[in-house]
Protein backbone atom coordinates (compact mmCIF):
# COMPACT_ATOMS: atom_id res chain seq x y z
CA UNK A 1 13.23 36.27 49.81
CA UNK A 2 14.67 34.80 53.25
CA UNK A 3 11.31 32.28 52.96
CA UNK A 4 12.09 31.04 49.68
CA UNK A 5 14.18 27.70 49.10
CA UNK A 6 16.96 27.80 47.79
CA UNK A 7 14.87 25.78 44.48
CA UNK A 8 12.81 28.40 44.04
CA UNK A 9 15.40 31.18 44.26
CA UNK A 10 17.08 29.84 41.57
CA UNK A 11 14.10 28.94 39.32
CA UNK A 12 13.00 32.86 39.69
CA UNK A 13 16.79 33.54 38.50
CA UNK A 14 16.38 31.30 35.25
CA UNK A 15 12.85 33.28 34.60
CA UNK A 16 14.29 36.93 35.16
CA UNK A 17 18.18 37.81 36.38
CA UNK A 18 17.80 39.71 39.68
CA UNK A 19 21.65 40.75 40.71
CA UNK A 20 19.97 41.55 44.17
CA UNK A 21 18.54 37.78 44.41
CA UNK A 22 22.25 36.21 42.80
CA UNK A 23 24.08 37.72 45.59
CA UNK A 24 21.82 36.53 48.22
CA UNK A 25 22.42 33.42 46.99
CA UNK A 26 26.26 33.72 46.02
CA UNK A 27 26.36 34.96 49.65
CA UNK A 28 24.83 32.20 51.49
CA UNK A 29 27.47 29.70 50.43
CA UNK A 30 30.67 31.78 51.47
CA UNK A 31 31.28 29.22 54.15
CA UNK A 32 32.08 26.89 51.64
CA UNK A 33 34.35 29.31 49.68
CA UNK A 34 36.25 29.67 52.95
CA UNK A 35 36.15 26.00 53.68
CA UNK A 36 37.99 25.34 50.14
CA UNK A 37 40.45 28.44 50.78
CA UNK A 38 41.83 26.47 53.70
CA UNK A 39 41.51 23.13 52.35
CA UNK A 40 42.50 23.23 48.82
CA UNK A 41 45.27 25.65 48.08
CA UNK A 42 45.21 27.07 44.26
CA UNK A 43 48.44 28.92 43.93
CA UNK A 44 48.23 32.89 43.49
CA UNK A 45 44.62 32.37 44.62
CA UNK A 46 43.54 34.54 47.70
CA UNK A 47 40.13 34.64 49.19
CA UNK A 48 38.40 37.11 46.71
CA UNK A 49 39.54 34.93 43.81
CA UNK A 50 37.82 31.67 45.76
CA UNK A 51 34.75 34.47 45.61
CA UNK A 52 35.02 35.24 42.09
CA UNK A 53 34.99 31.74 40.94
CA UNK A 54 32.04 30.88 42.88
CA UNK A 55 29.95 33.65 41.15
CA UNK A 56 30.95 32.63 37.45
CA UNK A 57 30.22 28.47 38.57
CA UNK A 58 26.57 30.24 40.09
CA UNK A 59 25.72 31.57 36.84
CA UNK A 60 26.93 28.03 35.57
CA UNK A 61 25.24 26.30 38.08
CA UNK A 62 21.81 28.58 37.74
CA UNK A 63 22.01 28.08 33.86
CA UNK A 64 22.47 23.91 34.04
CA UNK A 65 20.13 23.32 36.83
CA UNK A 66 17.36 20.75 36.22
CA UNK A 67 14.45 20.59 39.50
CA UNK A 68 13.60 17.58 37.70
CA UNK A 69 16.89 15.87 37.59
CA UNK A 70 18.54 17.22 40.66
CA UNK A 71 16.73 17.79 43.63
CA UNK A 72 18.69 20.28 45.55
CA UNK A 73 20.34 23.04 43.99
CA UNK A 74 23.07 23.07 47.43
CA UNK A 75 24.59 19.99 46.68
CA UNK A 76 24.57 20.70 42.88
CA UNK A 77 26.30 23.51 43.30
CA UNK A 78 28.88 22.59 45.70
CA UNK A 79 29.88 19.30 43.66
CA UNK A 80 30.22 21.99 40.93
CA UNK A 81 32.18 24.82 42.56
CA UNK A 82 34.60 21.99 44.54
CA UNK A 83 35.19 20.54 41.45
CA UNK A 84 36.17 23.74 40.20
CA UNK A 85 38.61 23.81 42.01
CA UNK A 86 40.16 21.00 42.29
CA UNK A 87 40.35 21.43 38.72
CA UNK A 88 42.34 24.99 38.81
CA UNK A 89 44.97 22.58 41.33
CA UNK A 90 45.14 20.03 38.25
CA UNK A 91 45.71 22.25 35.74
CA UNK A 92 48.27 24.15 37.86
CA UNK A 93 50.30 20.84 38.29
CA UNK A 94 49.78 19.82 34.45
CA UNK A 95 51.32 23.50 33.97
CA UNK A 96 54.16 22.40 36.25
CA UNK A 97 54.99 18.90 34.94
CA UNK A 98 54.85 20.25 31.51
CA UNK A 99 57.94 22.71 32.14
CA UNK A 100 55.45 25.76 31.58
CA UNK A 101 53.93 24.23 28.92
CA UNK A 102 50.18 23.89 29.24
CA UNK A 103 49.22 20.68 27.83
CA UNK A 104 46.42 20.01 25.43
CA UNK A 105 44.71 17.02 24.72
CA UNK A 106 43.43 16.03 21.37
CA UNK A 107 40.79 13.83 22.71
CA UNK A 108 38.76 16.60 23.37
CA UNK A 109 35.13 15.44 22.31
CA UNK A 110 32.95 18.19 20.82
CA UNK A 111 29.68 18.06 18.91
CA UNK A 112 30.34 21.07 17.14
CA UNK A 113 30.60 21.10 13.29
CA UNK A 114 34.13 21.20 11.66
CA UNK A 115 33.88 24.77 11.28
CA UNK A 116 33.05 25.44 15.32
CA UNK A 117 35.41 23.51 16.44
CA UNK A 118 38.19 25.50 18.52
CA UNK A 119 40.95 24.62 20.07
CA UNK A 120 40.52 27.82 22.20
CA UNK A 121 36.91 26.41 23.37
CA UNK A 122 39.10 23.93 25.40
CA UNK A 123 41.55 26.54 26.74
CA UNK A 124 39.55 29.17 28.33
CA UNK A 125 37.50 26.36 29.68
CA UNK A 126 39.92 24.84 32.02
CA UNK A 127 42.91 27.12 32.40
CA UNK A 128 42.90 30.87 34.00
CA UNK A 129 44.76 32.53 31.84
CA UNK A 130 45.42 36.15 31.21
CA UNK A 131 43.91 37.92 28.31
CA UNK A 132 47.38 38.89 27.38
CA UNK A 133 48.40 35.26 26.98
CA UNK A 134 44.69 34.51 25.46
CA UNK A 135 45.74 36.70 22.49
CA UNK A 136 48.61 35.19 21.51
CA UNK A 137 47.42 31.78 22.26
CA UNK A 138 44.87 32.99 19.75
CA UNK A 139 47.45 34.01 17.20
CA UNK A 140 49.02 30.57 17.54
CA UNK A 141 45.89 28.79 16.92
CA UNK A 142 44.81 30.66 13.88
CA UNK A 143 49.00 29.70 12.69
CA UNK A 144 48.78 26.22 14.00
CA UNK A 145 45.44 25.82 11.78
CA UNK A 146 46.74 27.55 8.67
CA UNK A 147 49.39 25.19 8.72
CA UNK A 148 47.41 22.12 8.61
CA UNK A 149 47.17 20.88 4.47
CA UNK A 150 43.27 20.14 3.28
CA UNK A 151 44.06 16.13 4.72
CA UNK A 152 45.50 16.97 8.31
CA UNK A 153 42.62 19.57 8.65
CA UNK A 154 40.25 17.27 8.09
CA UNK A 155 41.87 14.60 10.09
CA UNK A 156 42.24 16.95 13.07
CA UNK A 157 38.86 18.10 13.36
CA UNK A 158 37.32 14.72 12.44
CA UNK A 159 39.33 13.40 15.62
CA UNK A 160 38.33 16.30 17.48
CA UNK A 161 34.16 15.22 16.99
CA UNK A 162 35.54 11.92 18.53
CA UNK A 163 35.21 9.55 15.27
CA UNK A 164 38.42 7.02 15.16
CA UNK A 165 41.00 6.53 12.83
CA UNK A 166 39.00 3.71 11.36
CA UNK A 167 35.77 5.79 11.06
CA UNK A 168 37.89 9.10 9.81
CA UNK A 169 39.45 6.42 7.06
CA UNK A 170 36.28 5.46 6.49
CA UNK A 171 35.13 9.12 5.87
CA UNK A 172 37.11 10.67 3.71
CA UNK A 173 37.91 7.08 1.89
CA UNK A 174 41.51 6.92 2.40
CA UNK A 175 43.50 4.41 4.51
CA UNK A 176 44.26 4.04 7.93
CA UNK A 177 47.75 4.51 7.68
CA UNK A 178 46.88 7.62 5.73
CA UNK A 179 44.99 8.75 8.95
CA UNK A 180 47.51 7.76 11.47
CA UNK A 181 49.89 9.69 9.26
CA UNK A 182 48.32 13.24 8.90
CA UNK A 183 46.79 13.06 12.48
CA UNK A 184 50.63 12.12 13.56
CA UNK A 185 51.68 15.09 11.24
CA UNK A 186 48.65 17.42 13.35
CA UNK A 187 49.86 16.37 16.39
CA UNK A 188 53.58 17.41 15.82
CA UNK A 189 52.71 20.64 14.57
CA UNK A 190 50.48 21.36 17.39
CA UNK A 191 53.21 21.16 20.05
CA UNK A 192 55.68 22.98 17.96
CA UNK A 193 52.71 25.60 17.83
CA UNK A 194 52.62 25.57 21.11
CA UNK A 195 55.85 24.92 22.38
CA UNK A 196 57.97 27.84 24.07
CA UNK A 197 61.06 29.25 22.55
């Protein structure tokens, strides 16, 4: 194993899991995990929790990687774990400046059919969150989208995909106004969903 590249580690991991062969590799990168402990401070975040995240962006990183379209698997992972990171800092400050309100974008582009489509998806992916609190977000979600009439629904998740107003009017051949109306209508009842009381 210690005269293998790193490449063909990881291409023996995508062909059969070894746990014994992910470690090695999770291991051989804890310099960086230390490096962005001291550099990059994520609140409530201690060492092992730099650790943990590296493993679940390995499996990530294992799972996207392409010999063909990036030649080293180091600096495709790194680029992936640091970004990571930086990302837990961002959505720490978001949480911050919204008054403990984690905010939500509806610009969230998703190829998934109408019926996929999950606010949630969005969630787990970018904020570390409890599974206390991922419960009752889910709760919410299932509220905030039982709320929405036969229009907004469609509206919202047509917006979701990433068509426009003009291509949602389009669509379900209604105006744009209409659009702009029930997607304004979405949007309101999404933050008083979401909002804290």
């Amino acid at each position: 194993m210690k005269t293998m590249t790193i490449e063909a580690l990881v291409i023996g991991l995508k062909k059969e899991f070894n746990t014994d062969v992910f470690e090695h590799i999770v291991n051989r990168y804890v310099p960086l995990y230390k490096s962005c402990f001291n550099q990059i401070k994520v609140p409530n975040y201690d060492l092992e929790d730099y650790y943990q995240e590296a493993q679940i962006i390995m499996l990530e990183a294992i799972d996207m990687y392409d010999p063909e379209k990036q030649h080293r698997f180091s600096g495709f992972f790194k680029l992936l774990y640091k970004n990571r990171i930086i990302n837990l800092c961002r959505a720490d400050q978001a949480y911050k400046r919204g008054g403990g309100i984690r905010e939500l974008s509806l610009e969230y582009q998703s190829n998934k059919s109408q019926s996929e489509i999950n606010l949630l998806d969005q969630i787990e992916n970018h904020y570390h969150i409890s599974a206390q609190d991922m419960i009752e977000l889910k709760e919410v979600h299932n509220l905030f989208i039982d709320s929405l009439s036969s229009l907004e629904r469609k509206v919202f998740f047509n917006y979701q995909k990433g068509d426009s107003v003009r291509e949602i009017a389009k669509q379900l051949v209604i105006s744009e106004t209409q659009v702009q109306s029930a997607y304004d209508r979405c949007r309101k009842k999404l933050k008083d969903s979401f909002s804290l009381e």
